[in-house]
N, C-alpha and C. Protein backbone atom coordinates (compact mmCIF):
# COMPACT_ATOMS: atom_id res chain seq x y z
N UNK A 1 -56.10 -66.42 -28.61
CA UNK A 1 -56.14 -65.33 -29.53
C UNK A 1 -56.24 -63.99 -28.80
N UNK A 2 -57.14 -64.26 -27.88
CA UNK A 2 -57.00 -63.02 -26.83
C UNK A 2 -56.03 -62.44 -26.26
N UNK A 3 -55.10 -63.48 -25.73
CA UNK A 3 -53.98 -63.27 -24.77
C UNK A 3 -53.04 -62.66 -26.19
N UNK A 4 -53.08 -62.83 -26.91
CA UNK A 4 -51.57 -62.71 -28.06
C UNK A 4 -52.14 -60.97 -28.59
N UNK A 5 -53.35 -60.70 -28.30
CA UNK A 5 -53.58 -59.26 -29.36
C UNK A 5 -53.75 -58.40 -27.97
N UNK A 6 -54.07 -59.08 -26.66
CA UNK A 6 -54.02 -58.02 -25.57
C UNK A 6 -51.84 -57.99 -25.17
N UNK A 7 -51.43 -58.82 -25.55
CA UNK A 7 -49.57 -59.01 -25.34
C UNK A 7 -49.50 -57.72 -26.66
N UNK A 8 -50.12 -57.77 -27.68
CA UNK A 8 -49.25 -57.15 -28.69
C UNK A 8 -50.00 -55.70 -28.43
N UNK A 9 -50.55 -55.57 -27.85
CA UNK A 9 -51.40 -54.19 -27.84
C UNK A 9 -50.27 -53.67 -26.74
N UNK A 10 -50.34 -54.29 -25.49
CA UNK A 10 -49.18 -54.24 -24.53
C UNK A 10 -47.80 -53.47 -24.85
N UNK A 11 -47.43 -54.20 -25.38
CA UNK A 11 -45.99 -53.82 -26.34
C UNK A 11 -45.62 -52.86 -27.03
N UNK A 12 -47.08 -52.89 -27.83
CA UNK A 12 -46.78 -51.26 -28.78
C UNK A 12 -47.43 -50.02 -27.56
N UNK A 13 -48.22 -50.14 -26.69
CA UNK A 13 -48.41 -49.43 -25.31
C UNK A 13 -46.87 -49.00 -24.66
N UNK A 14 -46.25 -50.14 -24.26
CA UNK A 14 -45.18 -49.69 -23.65
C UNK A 14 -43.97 -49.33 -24.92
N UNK A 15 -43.79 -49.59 -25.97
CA UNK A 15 -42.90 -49.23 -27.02
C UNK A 15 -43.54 -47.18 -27.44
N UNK A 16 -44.40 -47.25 -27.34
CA UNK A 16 -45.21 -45.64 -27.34
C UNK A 16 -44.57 -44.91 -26.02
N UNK A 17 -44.90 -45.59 -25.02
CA UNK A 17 -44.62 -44.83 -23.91
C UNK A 17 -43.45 -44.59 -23.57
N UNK A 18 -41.92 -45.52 -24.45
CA UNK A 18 -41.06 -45.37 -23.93
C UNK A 18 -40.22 -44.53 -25.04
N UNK A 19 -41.06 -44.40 -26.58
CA UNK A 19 -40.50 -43.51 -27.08
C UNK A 19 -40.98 -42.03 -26.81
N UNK A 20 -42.31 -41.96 -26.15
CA UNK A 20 -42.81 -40.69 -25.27
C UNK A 20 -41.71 -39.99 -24.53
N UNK A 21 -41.16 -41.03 -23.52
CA UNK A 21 -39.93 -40.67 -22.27
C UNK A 21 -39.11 -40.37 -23.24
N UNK A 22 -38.48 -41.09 -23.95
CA UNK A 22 -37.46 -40.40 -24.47
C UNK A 22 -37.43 -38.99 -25.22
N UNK A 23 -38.23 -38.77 -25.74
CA UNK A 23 -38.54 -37.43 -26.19
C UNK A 23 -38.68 -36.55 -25.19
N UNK A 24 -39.07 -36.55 -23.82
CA UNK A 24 -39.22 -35.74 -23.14
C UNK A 24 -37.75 -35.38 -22.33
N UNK A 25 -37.02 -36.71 -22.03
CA UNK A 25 -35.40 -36.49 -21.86
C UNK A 25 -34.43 -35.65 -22.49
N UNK A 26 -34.78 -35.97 -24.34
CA UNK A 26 -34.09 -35.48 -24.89
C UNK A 26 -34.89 -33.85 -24.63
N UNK A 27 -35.81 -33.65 -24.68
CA UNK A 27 -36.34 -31.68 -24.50
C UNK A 27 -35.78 -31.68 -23.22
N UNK A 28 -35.79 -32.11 -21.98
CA UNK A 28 -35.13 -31.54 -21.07
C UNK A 28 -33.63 -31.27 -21.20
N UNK A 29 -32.98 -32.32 -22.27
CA UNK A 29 -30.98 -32.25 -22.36
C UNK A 29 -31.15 -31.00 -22.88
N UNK A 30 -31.84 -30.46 -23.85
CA UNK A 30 -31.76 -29.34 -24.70
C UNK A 30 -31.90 -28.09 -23.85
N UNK A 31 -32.76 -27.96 -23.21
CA UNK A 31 -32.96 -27.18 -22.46
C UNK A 31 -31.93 -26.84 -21.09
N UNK A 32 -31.33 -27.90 -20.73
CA UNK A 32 -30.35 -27.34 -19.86
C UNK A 32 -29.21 -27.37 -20.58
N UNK A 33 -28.96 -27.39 -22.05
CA UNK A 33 -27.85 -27.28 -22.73
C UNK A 33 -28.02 -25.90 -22.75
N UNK A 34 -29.23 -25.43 -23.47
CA UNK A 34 -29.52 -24.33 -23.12
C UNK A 34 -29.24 -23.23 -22.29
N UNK A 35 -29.74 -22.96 -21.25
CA UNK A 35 -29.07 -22.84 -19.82
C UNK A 35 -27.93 -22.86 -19.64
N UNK A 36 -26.58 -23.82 -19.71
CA UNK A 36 -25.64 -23.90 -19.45
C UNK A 36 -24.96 -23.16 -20.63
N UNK A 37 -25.20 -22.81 -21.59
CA UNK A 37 -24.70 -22.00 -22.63
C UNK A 37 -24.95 -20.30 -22.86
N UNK A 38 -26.47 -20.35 -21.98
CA UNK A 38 -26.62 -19.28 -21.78
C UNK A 38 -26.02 -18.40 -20.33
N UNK A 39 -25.45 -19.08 -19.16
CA UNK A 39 -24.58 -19.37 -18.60
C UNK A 39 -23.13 -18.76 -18.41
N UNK A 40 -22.88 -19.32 -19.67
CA UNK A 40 -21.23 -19.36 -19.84
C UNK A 40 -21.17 -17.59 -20.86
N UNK A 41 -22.46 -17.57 -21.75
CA UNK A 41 -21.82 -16.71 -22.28
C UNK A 41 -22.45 -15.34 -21.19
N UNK A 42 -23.16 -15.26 -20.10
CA UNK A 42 -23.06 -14.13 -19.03
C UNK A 42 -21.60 -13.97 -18.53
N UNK A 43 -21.37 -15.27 -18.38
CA UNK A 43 -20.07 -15.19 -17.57
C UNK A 43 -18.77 -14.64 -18.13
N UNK A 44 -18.87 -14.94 -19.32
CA UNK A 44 -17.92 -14.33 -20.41
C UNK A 44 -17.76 -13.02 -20.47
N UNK A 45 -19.08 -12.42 -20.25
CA UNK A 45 -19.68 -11.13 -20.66
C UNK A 45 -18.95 -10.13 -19.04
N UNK A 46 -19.51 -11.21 -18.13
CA UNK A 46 -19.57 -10.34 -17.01
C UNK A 46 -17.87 -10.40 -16.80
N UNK A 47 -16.88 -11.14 -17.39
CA UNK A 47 -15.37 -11.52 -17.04
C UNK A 47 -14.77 -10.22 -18.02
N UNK A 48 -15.26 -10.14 -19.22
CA UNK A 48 -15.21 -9.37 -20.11
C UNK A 48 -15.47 -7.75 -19.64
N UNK A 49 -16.19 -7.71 -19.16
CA UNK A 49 -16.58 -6.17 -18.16
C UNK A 49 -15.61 -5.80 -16.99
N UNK A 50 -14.88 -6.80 -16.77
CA UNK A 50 -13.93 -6.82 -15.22
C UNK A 50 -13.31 -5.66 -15.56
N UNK A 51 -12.02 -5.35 -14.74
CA UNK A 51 -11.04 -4.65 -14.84
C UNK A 51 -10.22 -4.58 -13.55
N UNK A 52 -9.34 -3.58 -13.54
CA UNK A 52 -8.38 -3.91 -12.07
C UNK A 52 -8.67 -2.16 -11.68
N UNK A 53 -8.31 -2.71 -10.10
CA UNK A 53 -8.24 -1.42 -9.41
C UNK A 53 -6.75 -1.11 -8.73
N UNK A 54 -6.09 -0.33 -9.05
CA UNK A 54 -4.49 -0.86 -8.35
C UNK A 54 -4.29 0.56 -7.19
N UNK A 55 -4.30 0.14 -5.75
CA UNK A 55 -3.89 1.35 -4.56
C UNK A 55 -2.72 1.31 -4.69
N UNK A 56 -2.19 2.45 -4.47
CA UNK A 56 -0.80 2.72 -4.78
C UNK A 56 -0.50 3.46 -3.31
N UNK A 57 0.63 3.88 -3.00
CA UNK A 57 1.05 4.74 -2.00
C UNK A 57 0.59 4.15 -0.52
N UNK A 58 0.76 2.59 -0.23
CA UNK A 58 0.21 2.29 0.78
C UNK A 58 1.56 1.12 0.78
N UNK A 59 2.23 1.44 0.37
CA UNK A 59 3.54 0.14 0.51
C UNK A 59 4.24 -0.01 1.93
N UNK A 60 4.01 0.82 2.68
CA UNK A 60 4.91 0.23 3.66
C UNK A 60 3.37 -0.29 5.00
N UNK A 61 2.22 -0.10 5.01
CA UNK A 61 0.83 -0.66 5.36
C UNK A 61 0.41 -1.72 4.74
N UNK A 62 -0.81 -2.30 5.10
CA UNK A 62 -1.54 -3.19 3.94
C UNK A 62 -2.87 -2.98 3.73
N UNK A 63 -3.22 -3.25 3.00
CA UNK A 63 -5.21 -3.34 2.36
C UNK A 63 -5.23 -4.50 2.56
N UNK A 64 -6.69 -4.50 2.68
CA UNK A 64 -7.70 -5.71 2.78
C UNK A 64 -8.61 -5.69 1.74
N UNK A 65 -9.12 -6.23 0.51
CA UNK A 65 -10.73 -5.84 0.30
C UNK A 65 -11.13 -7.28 0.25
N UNK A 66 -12.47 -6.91 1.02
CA UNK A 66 -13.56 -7.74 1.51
C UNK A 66 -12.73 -8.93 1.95
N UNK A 67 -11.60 -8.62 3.04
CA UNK A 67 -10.62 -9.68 4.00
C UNK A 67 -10.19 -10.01 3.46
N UNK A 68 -9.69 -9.84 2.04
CA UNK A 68 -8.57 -10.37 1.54
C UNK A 68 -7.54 -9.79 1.25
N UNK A 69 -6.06 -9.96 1.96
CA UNK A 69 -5.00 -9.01 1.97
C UNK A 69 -4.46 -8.82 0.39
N UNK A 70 -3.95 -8.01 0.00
CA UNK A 70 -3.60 -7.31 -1.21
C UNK A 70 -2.65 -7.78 -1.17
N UNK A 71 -1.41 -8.05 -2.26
CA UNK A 71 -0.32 -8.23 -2.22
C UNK A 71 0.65 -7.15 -3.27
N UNK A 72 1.73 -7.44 -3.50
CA UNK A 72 2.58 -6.41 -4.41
C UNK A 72 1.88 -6.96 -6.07
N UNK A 73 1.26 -6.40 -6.72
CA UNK A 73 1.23 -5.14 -7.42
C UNK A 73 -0.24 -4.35 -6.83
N UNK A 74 -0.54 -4.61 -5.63
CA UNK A 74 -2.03 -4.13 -4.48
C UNK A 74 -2.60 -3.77 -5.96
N UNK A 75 -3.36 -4.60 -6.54
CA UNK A 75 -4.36 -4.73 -7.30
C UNK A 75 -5.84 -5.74 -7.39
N UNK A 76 -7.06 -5.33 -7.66
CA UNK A 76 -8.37 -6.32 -7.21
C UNK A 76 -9.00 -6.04 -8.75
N UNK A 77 -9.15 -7.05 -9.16
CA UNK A 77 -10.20 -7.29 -10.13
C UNK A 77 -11.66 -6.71 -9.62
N UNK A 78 -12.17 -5.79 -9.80
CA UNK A 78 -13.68 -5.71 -9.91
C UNK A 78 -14.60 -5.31 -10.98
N UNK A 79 -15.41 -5.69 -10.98
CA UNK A 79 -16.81 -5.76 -11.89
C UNK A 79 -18.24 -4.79 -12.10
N UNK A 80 -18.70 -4.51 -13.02
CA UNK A 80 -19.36 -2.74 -12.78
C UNK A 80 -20.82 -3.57 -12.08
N UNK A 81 -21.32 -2.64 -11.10
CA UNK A 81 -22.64 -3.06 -10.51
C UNK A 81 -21.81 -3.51 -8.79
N UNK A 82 -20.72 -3.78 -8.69
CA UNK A 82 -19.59 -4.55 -7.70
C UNK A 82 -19.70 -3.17 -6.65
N UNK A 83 -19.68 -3.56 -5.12
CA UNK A 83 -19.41 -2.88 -4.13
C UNK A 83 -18.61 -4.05 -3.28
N UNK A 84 -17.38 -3.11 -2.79
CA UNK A 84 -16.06 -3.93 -2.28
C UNK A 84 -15.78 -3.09 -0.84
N UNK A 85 -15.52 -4.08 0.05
CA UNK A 85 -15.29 -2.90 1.35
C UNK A 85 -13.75 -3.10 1.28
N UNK A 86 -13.16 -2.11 1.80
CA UNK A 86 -11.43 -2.37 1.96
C UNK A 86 -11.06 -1.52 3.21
N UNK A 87 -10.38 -1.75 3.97
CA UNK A 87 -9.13 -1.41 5.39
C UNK A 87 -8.00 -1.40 4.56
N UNK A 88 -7.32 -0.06 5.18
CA UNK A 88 -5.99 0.13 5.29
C UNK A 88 -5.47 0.21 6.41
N UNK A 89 -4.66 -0.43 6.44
CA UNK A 89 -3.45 -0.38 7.95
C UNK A 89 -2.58 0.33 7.70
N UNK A 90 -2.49 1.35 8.28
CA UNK A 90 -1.22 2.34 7.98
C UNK A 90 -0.08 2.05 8.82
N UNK A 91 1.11 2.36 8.39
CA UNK A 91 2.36 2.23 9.19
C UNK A 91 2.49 2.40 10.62
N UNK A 92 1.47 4.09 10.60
CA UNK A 92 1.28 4.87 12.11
C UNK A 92 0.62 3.80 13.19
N UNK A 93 -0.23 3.05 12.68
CA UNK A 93 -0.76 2.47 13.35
C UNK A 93 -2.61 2.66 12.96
N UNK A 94 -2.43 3.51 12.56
CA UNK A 94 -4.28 4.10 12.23
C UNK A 94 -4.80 3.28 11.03
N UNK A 95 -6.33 3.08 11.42
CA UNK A 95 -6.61 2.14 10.35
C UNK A 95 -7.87 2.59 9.40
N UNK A 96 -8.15 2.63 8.56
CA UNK A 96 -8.99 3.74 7.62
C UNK A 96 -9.84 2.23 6.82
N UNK A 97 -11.15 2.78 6.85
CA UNK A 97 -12.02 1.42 6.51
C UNK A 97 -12.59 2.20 5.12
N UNK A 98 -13.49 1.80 4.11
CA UNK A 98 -14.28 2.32 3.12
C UNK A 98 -14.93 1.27 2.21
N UNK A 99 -15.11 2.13 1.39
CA UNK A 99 -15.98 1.43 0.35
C UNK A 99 -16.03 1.80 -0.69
N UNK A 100 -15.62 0.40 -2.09
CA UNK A 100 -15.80 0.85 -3.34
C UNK A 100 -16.76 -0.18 -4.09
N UNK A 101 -17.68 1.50 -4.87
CA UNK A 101 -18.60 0.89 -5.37
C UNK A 101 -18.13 1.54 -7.03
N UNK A 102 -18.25 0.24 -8.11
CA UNK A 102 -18.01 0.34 -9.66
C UNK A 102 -19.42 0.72 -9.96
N UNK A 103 -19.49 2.04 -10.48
CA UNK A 103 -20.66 2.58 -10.93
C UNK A 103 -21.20 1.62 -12.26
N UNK A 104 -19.66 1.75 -13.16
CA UNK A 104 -20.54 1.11 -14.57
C UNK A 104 -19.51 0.21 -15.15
N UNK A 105 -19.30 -0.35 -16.63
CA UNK A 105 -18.35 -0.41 -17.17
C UNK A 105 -17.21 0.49 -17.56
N UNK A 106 -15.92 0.51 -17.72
CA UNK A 106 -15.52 1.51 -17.95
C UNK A 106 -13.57 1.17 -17.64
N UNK A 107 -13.04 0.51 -17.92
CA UNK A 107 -12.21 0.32 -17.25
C UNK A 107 -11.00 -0.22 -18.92
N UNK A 108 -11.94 -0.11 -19.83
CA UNK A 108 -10.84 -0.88 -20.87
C UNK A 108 -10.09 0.51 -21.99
N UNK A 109 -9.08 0.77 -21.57
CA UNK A 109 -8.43 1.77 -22.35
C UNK A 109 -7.30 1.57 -21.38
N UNK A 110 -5.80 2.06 -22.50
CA UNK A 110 -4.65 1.97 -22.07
C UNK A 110 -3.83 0.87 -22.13
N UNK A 111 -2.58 0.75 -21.84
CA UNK A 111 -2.03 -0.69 -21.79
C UNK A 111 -2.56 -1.77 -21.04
N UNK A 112 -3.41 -1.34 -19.51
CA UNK A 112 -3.54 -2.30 -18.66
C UNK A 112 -5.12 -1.73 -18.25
N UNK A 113 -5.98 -2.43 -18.21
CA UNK A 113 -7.04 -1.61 -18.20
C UNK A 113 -7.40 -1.56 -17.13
N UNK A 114 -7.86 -0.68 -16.53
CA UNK A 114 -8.12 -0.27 -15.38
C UNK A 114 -7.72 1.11 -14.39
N UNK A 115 -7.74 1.16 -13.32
CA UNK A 115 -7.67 2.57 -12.33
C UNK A 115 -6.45 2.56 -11.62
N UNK A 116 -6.04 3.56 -11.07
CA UNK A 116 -4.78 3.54 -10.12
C UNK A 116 -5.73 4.65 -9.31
N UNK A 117 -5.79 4.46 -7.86
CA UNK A 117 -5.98 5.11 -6.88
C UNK A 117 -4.62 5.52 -6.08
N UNK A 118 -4.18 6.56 -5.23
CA UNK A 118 -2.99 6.53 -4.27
C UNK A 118 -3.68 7.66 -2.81
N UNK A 119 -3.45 6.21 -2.42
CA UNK A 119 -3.79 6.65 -0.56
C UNK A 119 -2.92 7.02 0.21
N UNK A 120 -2.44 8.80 -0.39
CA UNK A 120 -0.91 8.74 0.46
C UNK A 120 -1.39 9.76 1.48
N UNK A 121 -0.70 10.37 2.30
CA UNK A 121 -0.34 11.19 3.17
C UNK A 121 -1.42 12.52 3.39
N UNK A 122 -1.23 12.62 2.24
CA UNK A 122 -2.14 14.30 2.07
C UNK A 122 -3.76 14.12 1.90
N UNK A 123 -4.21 12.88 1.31
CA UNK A 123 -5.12 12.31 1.07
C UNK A 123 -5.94 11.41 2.60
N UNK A 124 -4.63 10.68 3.42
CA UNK A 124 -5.59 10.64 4.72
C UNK A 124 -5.35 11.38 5.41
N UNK A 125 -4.84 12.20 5.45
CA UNK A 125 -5.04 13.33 6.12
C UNK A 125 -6.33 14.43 6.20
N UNK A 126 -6.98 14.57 4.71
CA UNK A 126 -8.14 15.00 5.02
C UNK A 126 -9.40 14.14 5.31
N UNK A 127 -8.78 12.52 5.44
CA UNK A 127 -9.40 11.66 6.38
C UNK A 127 -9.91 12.23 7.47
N UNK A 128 -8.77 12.08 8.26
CA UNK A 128 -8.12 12.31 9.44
C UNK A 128 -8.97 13.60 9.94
N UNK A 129 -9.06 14.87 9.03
CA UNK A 129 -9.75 16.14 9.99
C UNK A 129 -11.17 16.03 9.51
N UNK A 130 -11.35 15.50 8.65
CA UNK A 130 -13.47 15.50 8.11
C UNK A 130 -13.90 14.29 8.63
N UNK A 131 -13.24 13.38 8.97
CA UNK A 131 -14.07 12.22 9.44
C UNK A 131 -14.26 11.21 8.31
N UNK A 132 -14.06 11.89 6.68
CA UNK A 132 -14.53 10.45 6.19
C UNK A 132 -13.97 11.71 4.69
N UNK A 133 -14.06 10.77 3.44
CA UNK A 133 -13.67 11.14 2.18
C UNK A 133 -14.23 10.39 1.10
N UNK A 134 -14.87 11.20 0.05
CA UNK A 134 -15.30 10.93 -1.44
C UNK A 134 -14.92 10.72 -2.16
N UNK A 135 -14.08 9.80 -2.93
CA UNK A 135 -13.81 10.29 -4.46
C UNK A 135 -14.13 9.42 -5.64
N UNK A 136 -14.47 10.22 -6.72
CA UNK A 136 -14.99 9.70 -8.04
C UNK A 136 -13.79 9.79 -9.01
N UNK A 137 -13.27 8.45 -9.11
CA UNK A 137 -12.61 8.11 -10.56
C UNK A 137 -13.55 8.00 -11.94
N UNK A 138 -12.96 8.55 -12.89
CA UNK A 138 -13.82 8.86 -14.28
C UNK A 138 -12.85 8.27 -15.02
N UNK A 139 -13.74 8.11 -16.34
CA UNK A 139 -12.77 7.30 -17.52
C UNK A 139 -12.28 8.65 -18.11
N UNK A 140 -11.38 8.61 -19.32
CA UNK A 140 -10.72 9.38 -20.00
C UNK A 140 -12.27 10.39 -20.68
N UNK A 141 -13.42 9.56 -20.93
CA UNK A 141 -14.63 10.18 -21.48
C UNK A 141 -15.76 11.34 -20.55
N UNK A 142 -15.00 11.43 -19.45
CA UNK A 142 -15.68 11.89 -17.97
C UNK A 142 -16.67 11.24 -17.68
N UNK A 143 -17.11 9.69 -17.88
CA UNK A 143 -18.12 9.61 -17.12
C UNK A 143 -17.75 8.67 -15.75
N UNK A 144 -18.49 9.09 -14.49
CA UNK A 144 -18.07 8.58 -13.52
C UNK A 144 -18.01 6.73 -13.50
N UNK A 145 -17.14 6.53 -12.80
CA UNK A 145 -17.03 4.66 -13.25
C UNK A 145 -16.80 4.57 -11.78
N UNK A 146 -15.99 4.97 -11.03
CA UNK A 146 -15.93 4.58 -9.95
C UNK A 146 -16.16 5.52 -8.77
N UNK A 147 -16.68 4.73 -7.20
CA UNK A 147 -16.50 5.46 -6.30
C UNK A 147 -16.11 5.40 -5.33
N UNK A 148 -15.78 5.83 -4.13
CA UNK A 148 -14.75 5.54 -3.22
C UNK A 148 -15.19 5.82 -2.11
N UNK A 149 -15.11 5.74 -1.01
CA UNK A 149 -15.57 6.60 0.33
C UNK A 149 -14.84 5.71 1.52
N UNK A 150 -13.92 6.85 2.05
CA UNK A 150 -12.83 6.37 2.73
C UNK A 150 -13.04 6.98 4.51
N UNK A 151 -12.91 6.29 5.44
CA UNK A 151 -13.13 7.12 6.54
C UNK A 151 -12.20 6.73 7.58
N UNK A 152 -11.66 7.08 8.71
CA UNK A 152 -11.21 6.42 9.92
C UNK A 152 -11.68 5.76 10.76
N UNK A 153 -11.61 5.09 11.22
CA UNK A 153 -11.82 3.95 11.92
C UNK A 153 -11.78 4.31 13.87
């Protein structure tokens, strides 16, 4: 009689404990469902904020940003909070290094959203005699979105 009410005590012991675990499995699935949903919709958010940056006037040279060579339409997806280093190789041979940093959001207006920069002639040239160069792209609203700082190498 003993052995049969200490077996059945047993049973509902481990039948308790294993509907315990399971409850605690299922709060952990939830919770990294959680997580993974909260996740996806940053990522959405932060893909959603992107925009393009397109250098222009560097076609017969190439860019790099952050070592990755540019190709024809020399355009980079970047993201506001984003700092990007980029090299230009110029035709001459001279090579001009910098840095762009996306101040904020700001990039969605127009057919294609985003900036056109042009790194031509007249522009490294005052490279070339100051040692280094500033410039702030603004949205159509003037507030600054992007920045630039270009120097020789």
């Amino acid at each position: 009689m003993l052995k049969t009410s200490v077996s059945k005590w047993l049973k509902a012991f481990s039948l308790i404990f294993l509907i315990s675990a399971s409850c605690q499995v299922a709060k952990q699935q939830e919770l990294i469902e959680q997580q993974v949903t909260k996740e996806r919709k940053e990522k959405r958010k932060l893909e959603a904020s992107a925009f393009y940056l397109k250098i222009r006037c560097v076609k017969d040279g190439s860019v790099t940003i952050d070592g990755t060579p540019l190709r024809p339409p020399y355009r980079h997806k970047v993201y506001p909070m984003g700092e990007y280093d980029f090299t230009i190789y110029h035709v001459t041979g001279k090579v001009y290094d910098g840095k762009i940093e996306v101040l904020r959001e700001g990039g969605k207006f127009g057919k294609y959203p985003g900036y056109e920069v042009c790194f031509n002639e007249s522009l490294l040239s005052k490279v070339d005699q100051k040692g280094s160069l500033s410039l702030i792209l603004s949205s159509p609203k003037g507030r600054k979105v992007i920045r630039i700082t270009i120097f020789r190498r």
